[in-house]
Protein backbone atom coordinates (compact mmCIF):
# COMPACT_ATOMS: atom_id res chain seq x y z
CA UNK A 1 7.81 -8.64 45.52
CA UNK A 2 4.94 -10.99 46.39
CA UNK A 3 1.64 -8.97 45.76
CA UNK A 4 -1.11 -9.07 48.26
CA UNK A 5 -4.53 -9.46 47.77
CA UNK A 6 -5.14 -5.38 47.22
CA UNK A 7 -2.44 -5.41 44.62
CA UNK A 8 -3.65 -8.50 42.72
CA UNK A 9 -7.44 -6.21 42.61
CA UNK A 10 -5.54 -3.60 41.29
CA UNK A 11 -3.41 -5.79 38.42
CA UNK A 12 -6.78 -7.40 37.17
CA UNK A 13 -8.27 -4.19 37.27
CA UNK A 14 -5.40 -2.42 35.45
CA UNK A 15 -5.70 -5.83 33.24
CA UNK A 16 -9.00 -5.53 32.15
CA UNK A 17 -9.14 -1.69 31.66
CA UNK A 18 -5.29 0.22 31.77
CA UNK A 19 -6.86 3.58 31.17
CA UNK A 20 -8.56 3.89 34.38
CA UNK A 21 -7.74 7.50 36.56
CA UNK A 22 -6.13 6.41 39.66
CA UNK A 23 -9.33 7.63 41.12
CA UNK A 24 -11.18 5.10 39.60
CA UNK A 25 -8.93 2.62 40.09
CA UNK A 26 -9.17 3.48 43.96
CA UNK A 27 -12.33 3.24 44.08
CA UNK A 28 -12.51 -0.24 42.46
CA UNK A 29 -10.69 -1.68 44.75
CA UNK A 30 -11.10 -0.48 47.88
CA UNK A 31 -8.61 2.55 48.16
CA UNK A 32 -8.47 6.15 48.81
CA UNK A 33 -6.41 7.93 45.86
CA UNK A 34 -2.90 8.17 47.41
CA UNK A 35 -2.54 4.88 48.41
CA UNK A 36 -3.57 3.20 45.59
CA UNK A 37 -0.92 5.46 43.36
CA UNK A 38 1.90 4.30 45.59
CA UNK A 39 0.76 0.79 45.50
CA UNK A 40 1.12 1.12 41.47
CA UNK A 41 4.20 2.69 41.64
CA UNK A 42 5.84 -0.27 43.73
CA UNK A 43 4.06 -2.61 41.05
CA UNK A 44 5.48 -1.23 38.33
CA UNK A 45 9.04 -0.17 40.00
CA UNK A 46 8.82 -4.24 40.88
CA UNK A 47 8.31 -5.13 37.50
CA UNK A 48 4.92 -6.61 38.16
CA UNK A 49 3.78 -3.94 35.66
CA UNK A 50 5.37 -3.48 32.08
CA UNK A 51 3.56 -1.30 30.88
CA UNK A 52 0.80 -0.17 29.40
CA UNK A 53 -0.74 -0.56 25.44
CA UNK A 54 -3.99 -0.63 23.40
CA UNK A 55 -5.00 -3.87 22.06
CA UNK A 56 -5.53 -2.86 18.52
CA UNK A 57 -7.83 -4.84 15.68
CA UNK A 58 -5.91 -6.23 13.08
CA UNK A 59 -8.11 -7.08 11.02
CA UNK A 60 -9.34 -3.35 11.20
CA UNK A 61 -5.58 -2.17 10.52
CA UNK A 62 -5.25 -4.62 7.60
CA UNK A 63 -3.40 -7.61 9.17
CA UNK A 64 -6.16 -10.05 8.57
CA UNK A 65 -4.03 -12.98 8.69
CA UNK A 66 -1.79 -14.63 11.36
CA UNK A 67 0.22 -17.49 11.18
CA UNK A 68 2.45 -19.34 12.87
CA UNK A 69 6.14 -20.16 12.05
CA UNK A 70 8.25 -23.21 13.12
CA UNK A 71 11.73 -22.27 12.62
CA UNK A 72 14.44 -24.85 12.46
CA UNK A 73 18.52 -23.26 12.47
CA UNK A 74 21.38 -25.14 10.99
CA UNK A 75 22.80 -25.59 14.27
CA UNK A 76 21.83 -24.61 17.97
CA UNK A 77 25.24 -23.08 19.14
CA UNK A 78 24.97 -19.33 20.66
CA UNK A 79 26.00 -17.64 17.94
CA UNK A 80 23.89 -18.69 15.52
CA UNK A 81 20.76 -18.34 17.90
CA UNK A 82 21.95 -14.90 18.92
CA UNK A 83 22.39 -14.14 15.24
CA UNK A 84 18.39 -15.69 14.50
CA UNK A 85 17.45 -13.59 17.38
CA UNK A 86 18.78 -10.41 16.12
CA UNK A 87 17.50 -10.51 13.07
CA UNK A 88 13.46 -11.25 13.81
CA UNK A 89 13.71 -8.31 16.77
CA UNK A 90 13.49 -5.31 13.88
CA UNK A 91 10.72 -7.70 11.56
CA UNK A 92 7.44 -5.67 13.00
CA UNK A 93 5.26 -8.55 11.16
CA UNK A 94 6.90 -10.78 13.65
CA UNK A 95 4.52 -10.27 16.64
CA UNK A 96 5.94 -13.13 19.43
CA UNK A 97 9.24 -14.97 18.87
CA UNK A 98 9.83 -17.70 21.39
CA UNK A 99 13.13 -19.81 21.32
CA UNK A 100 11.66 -23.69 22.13
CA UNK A 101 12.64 -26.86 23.26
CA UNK A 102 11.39 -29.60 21.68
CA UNK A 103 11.21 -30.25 17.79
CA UNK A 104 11.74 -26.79 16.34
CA UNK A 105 14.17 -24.25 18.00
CA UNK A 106 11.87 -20.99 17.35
CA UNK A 107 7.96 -20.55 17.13
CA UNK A 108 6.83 -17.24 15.54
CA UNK A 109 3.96 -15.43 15.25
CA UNK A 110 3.87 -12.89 12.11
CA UNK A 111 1.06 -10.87 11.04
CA UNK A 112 0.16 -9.91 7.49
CA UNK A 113 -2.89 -8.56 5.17
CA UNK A 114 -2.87 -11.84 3.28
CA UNK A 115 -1.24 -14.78 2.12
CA UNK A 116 0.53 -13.35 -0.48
CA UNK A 117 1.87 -10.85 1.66
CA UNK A 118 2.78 -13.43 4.30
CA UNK A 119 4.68 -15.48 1.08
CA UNK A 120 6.66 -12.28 0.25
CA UNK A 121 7.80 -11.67 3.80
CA UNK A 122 8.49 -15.01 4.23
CA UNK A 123 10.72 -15.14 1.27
CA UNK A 124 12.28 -11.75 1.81
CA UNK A 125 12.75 -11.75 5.31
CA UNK A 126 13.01 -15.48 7.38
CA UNK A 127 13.98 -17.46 4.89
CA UNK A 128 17.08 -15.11 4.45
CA UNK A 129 18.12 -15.11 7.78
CA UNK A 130 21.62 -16.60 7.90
CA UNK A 131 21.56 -20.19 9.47
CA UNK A 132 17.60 -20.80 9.03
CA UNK A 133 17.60 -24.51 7.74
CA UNK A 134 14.39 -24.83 7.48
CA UNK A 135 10.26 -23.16 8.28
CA UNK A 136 7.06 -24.34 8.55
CA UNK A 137 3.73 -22.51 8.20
CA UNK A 138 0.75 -23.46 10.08
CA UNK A 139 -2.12 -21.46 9.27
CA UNK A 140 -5.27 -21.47 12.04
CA UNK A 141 -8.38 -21.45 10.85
CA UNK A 142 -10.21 -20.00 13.66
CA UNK A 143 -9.23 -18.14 16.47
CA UNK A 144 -10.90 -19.71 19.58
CA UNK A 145 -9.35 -17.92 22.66
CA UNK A 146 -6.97 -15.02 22.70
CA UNK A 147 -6.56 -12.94 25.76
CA UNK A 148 -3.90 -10.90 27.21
CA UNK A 149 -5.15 -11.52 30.82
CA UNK A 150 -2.94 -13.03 33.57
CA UNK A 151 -4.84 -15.56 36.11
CA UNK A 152 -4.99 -13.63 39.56
């Protein structure tokens, strides 16, 4: 499904804001009521919609610190990615995992309340993971842009 310029009003709006009534949806973009909840529908039946969350603080929630992971494995066979894979899905600390070409074969994001807590998962958790060979930490310093936000 290709969206049209009425459905691409109604992802950004549903981007910016995904508790608006349908009502006020429609009348952001240009819609009476029904319409506009069809339209949805089809977007998220499509797939052009996930689904919808809150975009919680960590820092408020205690997870003041987030780092990133470079994750080497012992080899690069399917097995032993499929067995990397498996194990990170359960880690909730572990916030994006994305398999990578180039250098390392997996970046992570994990979340923690500090560095010491970060150490002990790391220790306890990744570094445990049958055929990890090897991780690096990088630790940002400031956060300059972080958005959720698709271009439409």
């Amino acid at each position: 499904m290709q969206p049209d310029p009425i459905d691409r009003r109604i992802l950004a709006a549903l981007q910016a804001e995904g508790r608006l009534s349908n009502i006020d949806l429609a009348r952001k973009v240009g819609l009476s009521p029904s319409p506009c909840l069809r339209r949805v529908k089809l977007l998220e039946e499509a797939g052009l919609i996930d689904g919808y969350v809150a975009l919680l603080n960590p820092e408020k929630l205690g997870f003041g610190m987030s780092v990133f992971v470079r994750v080497w494995l012992d080899r690069q066979d399917q097995d032993t990615v499929q067995r990397f894979i498996d194990s990170v899905r359960p880690l909730d600390h572990v916030v994006e995992c994305h398999l990578m070409a180039g250098d390392c074969d997996f970046l992570l994001r994990v979340v923690a309340p500090d560095l010491e807590a970060y150490r002990r998962f790391q220790a306890e958790h990744l570094a445990r993971i049958e055929g990890v060979r090897s991780l690096k930490t990088d630790i940002p310093m400031q956060s300059v842009k972080m958005k959720t936000a698709l271009p439409l």
